[in-house]
PDB file of N, CA and C in Angstrom:
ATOM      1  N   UNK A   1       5.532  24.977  -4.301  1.00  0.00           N
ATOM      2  CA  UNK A   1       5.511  23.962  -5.314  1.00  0.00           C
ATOM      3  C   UNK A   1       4.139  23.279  -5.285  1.00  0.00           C
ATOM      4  N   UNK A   2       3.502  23.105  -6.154  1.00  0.00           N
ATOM      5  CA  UNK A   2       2.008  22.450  -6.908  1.00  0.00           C
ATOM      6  C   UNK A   2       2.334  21.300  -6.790  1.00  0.00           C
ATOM      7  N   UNK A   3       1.923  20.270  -6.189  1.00  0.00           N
ATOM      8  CA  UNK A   3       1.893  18.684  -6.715  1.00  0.00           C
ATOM      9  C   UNK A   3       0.949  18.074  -7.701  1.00  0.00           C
ATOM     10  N   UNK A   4       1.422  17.897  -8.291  1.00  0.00           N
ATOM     11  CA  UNK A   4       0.519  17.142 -10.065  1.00  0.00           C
ATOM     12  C   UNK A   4      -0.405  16.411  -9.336  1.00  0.00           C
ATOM     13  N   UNK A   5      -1.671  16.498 -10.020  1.00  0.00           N
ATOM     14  CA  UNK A   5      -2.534  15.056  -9.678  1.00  0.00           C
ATOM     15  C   UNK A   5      -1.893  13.655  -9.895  1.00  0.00           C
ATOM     16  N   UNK A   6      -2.389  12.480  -8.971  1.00  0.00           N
ATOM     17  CA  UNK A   6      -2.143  11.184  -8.896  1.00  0.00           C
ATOM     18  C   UNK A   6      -2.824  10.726 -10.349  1.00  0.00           C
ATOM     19  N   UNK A   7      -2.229   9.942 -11.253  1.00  0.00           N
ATOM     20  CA  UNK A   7      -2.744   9.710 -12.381  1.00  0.00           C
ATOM     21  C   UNK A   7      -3.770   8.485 -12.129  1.00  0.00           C
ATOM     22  N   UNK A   8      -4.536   7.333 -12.560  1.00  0.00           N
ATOM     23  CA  UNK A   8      -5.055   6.929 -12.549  1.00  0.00           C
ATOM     24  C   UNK A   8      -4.356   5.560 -12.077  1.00  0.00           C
ATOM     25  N   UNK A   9      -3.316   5.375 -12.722  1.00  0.00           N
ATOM     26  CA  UNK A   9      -2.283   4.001 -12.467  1.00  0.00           C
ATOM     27  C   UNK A   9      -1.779   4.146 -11.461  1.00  0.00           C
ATOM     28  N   UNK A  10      -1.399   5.716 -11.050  1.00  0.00           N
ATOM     29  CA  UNK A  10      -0.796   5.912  -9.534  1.00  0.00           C
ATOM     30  C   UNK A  10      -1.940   5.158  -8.562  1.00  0.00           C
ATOM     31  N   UNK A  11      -2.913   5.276  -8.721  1.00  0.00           N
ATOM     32  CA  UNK A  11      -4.014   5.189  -7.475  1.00  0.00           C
ATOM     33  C   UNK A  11      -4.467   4.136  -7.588  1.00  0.00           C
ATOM     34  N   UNK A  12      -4.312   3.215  -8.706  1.00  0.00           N
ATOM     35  CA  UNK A  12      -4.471   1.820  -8.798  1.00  0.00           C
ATOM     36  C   UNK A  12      -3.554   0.691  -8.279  1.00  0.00           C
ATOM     37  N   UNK A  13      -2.088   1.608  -8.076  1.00  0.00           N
ATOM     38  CA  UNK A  13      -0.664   0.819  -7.631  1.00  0.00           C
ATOM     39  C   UNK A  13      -1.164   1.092  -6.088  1.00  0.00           C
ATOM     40  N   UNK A  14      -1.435   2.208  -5.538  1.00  0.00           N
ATOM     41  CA  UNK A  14      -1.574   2.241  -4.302  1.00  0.00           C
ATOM     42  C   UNK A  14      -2.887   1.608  -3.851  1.00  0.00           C
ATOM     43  N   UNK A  15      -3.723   1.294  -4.394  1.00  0.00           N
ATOM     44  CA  UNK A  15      -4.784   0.351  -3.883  1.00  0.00           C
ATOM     45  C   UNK A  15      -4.256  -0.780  -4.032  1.00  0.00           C
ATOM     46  N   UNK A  16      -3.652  -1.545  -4.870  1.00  0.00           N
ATOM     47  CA  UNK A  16      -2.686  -2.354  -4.801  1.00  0.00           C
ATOM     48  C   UNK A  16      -2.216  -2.711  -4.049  1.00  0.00           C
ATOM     49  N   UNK A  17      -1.519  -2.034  -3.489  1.00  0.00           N
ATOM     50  CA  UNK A  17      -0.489  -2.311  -1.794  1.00  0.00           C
ATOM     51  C   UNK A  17      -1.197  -2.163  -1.035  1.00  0.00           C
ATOM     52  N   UNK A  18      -2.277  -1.533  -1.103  1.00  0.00           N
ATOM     53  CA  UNK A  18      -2.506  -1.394   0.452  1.00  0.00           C
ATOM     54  C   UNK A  18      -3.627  -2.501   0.766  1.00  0.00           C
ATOM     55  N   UNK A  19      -3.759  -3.521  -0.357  1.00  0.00           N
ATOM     56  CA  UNK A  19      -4.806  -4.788  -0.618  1.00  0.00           C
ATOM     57  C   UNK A  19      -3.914  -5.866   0.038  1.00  0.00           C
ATOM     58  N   UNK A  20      -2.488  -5.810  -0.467  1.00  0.00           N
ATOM     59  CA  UNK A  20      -1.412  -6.794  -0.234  1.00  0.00           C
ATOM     60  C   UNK A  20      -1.005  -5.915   1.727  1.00  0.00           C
ATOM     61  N   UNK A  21      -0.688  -5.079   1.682  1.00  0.00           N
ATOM     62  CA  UNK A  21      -0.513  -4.877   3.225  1.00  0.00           C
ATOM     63  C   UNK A  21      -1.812  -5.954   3.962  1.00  0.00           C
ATOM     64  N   UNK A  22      -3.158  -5.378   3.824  1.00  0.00           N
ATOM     65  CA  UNK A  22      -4.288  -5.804   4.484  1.00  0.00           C
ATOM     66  C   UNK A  22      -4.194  -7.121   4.411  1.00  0.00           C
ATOM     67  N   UNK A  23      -3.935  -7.878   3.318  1.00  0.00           N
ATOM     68  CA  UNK A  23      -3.763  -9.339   3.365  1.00  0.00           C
ATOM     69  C   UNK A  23      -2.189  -9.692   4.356  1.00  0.00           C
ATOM     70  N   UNK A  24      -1.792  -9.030   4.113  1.00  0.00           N
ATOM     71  CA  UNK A  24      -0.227  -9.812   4.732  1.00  0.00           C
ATOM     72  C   UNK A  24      -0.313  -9.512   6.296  1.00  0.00           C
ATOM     73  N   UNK A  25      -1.279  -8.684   6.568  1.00  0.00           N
ATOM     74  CA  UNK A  25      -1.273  -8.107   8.190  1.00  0.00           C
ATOM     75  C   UNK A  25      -2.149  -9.796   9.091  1.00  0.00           C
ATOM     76  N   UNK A  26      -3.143 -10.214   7.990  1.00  0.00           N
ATOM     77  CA  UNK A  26      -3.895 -11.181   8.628  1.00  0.00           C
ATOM     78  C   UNK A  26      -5.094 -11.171   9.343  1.00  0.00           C
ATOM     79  N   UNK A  27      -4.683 -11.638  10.945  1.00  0.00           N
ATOM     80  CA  UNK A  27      -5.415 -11.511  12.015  1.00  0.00           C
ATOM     81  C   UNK A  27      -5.430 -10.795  12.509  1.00  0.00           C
ATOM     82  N   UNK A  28      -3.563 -10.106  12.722  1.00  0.00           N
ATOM     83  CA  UNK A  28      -3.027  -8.896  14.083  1.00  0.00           C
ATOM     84  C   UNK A  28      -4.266  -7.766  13.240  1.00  0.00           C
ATOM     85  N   UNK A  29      -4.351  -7.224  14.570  1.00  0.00           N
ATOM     86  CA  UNK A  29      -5.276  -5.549  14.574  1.00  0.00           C
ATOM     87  C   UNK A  29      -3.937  -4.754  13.775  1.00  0.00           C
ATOM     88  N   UNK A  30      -4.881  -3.959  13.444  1.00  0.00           N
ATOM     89  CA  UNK A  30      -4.518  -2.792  12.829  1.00  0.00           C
ATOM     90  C   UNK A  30      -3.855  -2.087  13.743  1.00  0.00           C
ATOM     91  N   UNK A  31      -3.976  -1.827  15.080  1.00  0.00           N
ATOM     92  CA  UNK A  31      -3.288  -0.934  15.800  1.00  0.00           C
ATOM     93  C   UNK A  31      -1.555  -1.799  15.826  1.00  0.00           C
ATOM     94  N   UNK A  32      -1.163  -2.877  16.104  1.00  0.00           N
ATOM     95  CA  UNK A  32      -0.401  -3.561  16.418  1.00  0.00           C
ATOM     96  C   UNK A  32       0.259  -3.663  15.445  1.00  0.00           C
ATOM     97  N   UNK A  33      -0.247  -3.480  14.064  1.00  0.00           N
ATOM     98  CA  UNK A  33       1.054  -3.566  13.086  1.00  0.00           C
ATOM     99  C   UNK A  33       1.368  -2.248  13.129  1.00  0.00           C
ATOM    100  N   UNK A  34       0.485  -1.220  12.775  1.00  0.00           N
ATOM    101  CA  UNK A  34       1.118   0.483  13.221  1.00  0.00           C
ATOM    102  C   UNK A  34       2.091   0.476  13.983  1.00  0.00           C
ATOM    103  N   UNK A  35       1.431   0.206  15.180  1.00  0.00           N
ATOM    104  CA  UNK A  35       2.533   0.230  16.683  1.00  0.00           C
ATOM    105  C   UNK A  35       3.854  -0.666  16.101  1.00  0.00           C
ATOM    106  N   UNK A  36       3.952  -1.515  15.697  1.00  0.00           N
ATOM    107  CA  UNK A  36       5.067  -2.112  15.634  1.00  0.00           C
ATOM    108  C   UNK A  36       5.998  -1.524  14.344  1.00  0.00           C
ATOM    109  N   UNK A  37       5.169  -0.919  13.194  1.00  0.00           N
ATOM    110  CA  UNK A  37       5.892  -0.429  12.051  1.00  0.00           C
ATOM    111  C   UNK A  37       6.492   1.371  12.735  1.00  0.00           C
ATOM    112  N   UNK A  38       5.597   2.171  13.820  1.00  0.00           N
ATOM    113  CA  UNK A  38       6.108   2.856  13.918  1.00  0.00           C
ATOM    114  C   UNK A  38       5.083   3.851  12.979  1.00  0.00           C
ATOM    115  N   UNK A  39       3.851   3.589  12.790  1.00  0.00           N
ATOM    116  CA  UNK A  39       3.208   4.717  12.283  1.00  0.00           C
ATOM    117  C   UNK A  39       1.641   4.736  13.044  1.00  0.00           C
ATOM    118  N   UNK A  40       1.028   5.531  12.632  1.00  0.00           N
ATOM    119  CA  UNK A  40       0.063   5.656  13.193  1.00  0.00           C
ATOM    120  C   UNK A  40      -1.344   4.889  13.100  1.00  0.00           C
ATOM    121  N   UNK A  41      -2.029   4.079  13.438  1.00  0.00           N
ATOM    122  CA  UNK A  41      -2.600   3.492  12.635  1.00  0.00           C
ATOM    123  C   UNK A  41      -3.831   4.009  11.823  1.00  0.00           C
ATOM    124  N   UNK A  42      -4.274   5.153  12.434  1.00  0.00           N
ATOM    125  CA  UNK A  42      -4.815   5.960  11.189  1.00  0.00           C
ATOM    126  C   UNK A  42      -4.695   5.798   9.565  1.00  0.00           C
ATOM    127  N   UNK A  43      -3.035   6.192   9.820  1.00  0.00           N
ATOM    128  CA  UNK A  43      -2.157   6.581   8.321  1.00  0.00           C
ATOM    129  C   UNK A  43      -2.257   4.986   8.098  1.00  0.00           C
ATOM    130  N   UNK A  44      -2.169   3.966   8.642  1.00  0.00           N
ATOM    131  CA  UNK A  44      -2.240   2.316   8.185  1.00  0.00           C
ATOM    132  C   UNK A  44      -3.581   1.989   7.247  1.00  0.00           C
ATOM    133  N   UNK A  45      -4.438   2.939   8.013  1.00  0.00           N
ATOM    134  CA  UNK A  45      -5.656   2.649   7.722  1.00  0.00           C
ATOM    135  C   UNK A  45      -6.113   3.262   6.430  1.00  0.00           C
ATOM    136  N   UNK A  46      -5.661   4.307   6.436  1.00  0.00           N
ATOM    137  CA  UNK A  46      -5.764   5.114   4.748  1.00  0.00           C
ATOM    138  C   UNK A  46      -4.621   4.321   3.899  1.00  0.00           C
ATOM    139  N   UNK A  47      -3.848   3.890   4.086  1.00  0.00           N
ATOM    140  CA  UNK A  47      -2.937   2.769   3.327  1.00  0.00           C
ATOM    141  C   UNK A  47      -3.431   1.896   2.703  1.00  0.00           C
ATOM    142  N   UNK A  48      -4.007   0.784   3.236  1.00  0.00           N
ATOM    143  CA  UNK A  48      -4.740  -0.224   3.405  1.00  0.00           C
ATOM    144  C   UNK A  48      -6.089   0.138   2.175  1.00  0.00           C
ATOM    145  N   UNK A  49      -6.872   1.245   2.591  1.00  0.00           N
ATOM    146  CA  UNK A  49      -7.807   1.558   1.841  1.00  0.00           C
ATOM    147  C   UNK A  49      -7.542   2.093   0.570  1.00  0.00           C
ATOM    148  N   UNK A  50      -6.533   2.631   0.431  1.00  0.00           N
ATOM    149  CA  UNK A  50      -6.074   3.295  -0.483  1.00  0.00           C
ATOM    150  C   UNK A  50      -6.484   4.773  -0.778  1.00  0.00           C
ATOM    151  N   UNK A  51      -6.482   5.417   0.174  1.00  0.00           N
ATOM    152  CA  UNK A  51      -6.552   6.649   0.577  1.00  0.00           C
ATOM    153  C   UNK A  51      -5.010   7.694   0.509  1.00  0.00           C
ATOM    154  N   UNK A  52      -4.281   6.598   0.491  1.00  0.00           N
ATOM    155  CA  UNK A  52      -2.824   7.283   0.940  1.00  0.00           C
ATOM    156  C   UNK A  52      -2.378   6.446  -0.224  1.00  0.00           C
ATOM    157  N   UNK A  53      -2.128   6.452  -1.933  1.00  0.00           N
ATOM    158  CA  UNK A  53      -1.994   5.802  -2.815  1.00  0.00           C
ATOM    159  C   UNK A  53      -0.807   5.889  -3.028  1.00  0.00           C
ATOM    160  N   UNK A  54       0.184   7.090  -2.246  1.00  0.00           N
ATOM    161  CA  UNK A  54       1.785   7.084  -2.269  1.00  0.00           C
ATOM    162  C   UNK A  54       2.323   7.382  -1.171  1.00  0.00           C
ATOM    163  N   UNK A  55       2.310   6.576  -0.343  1.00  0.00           N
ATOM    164  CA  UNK A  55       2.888   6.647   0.990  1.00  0.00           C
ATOM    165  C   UNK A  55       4.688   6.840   1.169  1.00  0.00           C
ATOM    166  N   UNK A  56       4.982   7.006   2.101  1.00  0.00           N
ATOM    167  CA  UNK A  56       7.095   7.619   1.746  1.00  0.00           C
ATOM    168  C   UNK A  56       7.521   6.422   1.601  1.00  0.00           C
ATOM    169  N   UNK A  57       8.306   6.538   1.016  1.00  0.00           N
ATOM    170  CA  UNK A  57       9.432   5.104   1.091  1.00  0.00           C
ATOM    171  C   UNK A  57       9.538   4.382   2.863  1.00  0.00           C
ATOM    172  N   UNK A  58      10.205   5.295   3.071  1.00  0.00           N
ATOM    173  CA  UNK A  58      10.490   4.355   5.084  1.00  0.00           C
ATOM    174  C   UNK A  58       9.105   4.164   5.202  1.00  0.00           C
ATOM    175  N   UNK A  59       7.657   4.500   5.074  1.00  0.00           N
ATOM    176  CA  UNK A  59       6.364   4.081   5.604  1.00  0.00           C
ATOM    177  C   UNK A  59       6.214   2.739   5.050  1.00  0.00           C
ATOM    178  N   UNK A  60       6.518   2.397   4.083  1.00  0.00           N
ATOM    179  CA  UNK A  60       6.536   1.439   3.094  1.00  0.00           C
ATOM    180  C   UNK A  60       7.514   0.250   3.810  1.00  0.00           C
ATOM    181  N   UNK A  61       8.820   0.857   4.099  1.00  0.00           N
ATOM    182  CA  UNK A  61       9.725   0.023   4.562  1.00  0.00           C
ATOM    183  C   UNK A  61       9.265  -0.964   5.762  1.00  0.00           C
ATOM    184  N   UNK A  62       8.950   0.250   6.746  1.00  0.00           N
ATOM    185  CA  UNK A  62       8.688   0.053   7.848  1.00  0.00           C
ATOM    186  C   UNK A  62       7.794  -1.163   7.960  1.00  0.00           C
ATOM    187  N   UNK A  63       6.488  -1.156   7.508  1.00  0.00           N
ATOM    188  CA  UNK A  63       5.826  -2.114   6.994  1.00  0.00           C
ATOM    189  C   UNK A  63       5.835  -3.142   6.600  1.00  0.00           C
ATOM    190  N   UNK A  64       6.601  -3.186   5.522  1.00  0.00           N
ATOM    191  CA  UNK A  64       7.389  -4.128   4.746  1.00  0.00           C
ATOM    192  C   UNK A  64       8.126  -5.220   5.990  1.00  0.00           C
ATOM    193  N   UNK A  65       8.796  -4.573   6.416  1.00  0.00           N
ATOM    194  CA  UNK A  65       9.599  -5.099   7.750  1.00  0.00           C
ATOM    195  C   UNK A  65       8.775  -5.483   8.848  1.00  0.00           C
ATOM    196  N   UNK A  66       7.715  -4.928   9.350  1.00  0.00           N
ATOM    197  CA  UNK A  66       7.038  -5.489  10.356  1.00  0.00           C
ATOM    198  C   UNK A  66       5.689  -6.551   9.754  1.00  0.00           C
ATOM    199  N   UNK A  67       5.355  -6.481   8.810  1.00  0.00           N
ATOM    200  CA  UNK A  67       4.860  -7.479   8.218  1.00  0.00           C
ATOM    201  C   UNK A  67       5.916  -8.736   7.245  1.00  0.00           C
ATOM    202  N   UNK A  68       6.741  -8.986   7.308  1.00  0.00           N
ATOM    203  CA  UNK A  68       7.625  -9.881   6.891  1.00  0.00           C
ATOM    204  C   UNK A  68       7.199  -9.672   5.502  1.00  0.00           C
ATOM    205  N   UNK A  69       7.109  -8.369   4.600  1.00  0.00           N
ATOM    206  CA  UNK A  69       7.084  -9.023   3.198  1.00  0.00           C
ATOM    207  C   UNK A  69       8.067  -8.403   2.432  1.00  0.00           C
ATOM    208  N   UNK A  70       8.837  -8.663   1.272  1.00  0.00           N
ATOM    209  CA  UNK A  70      10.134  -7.895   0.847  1.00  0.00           C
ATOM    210  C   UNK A  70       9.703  -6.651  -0.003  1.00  0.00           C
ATOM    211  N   UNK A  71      10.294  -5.599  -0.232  1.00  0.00           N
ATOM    212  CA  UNK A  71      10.120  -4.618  -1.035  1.00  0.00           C
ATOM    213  C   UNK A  71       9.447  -5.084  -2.385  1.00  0.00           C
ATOM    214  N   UNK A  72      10.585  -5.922  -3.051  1.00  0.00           N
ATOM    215  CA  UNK A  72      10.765  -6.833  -4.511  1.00  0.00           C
ATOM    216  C   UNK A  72       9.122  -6.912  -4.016  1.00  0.00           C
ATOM    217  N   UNK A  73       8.415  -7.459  -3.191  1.00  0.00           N
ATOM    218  CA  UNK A  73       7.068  -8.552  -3.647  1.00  0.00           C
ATOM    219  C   UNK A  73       5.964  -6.990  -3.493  1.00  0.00           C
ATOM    220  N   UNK A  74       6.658  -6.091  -3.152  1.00  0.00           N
ATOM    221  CA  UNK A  74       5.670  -5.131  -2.569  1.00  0.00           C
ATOM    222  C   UNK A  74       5.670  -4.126  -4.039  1.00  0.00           C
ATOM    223  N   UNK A  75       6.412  -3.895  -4.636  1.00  0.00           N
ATOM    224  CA  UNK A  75       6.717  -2.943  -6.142  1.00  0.00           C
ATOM    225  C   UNK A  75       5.964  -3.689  -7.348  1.00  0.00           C
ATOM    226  N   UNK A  76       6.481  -5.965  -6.670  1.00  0.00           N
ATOM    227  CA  UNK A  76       5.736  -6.786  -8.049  1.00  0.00           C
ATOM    228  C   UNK A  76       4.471  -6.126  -7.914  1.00  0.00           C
ATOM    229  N   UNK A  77       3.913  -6.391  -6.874  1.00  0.00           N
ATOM    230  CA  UNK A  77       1.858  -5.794  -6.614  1.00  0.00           C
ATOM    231  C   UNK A  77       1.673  -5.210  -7.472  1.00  0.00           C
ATOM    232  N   UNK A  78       2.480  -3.696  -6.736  1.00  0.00           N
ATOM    233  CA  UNK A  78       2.407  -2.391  -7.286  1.00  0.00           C
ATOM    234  C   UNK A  78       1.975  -2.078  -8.798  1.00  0.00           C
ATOM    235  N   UNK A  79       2.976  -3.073  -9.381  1.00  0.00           N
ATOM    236  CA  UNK A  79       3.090  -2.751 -11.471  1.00  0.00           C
ATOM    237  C   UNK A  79       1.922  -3.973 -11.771  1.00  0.00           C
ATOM    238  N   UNK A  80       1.480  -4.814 -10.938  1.00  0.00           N
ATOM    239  CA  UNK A  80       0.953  -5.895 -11.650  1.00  0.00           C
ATOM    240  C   UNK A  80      -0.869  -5.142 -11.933  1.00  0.00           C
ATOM    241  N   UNK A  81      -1.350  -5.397 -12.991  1.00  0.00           N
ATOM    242  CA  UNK A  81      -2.535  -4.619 -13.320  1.00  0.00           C
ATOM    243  C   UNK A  81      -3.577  -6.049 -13.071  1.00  0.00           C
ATOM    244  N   UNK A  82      -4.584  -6.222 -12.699  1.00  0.00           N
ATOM    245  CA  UNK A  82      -5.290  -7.073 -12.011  1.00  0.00           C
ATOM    246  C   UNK A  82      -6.193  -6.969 -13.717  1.00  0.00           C
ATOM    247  N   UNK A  83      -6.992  -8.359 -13.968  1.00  0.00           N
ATOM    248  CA  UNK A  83      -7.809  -8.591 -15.646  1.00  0.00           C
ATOM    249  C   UNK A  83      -8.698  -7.491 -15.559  1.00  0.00           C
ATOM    250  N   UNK A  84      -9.170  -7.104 -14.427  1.00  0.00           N
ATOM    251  CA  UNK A  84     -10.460  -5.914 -14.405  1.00  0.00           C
ATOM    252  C   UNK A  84      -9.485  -4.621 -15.219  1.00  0.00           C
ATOM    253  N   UNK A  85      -8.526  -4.424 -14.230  1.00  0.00           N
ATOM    254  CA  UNK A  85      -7.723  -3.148 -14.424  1.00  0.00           C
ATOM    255  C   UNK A  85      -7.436  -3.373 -15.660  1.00  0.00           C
ATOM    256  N   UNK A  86      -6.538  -4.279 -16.695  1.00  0.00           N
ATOM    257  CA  UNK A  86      -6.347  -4.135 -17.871  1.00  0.00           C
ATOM    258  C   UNK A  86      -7.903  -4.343 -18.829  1.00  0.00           C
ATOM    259  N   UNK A  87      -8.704  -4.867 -18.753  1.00  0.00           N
ATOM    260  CA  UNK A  87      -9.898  -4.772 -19.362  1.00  0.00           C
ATOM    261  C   UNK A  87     -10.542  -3.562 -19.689  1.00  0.00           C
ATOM    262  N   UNK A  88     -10.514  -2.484 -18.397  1.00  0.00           N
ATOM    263  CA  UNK A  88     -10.622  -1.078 -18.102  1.00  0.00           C
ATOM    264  C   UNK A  88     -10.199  -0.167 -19.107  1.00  0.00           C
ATOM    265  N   UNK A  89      -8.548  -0.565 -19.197  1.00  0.00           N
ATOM    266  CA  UNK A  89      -7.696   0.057 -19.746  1.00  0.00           C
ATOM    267  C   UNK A  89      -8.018   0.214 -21.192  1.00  0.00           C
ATOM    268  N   UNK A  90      -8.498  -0.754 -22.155  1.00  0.00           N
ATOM    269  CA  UNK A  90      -8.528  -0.859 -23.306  1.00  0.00           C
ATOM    270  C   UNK A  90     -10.094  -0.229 -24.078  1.00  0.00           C
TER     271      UNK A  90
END
């Protein structure tokens, strides 16, 4: 099976989150939220950057959960298009 290219909005939702992860992580290192979500912090680190623009659901969760933020606030990010991004768009 072929996986379709990431469309443009895909890779804008995942820079998205992984802007809101990096902010919600804070101070703690990068290794320590990995370690505590249960992933690697590599894969945190392409998250974060937006390298990894669709990460699995449980990676997401996991996260979600070890950074105290709810799914709901993690999907709002996701769809919300920032004035640059809709300016872009048109």
């Amino acid at each position: 099976m072929v996986r379709e290219p990431l469309t443009e909005q895909e890779i804008a939702q995942g820079r998205r989150i992984g802007a809101l992860l990096r902010a919600a992580r804070g101070p703690r290192t990068l290794d320590a939220v990995a370690r505590g979500a249960g992933i690697s912090a590599e894969t945190l680190r392409k998250i974060e950057t937006g390298r990894i623009p669709t990460p699995a659901f449980v990676t997401v969760a996991a996260l979600a959960h070890e950074l105290r933020l709810s799914l709901d606030e993690i999907w709002r990010t996701a769809r919300e298009e920032s004035p640059r991004e809709r300016s872009a768009a048109s």
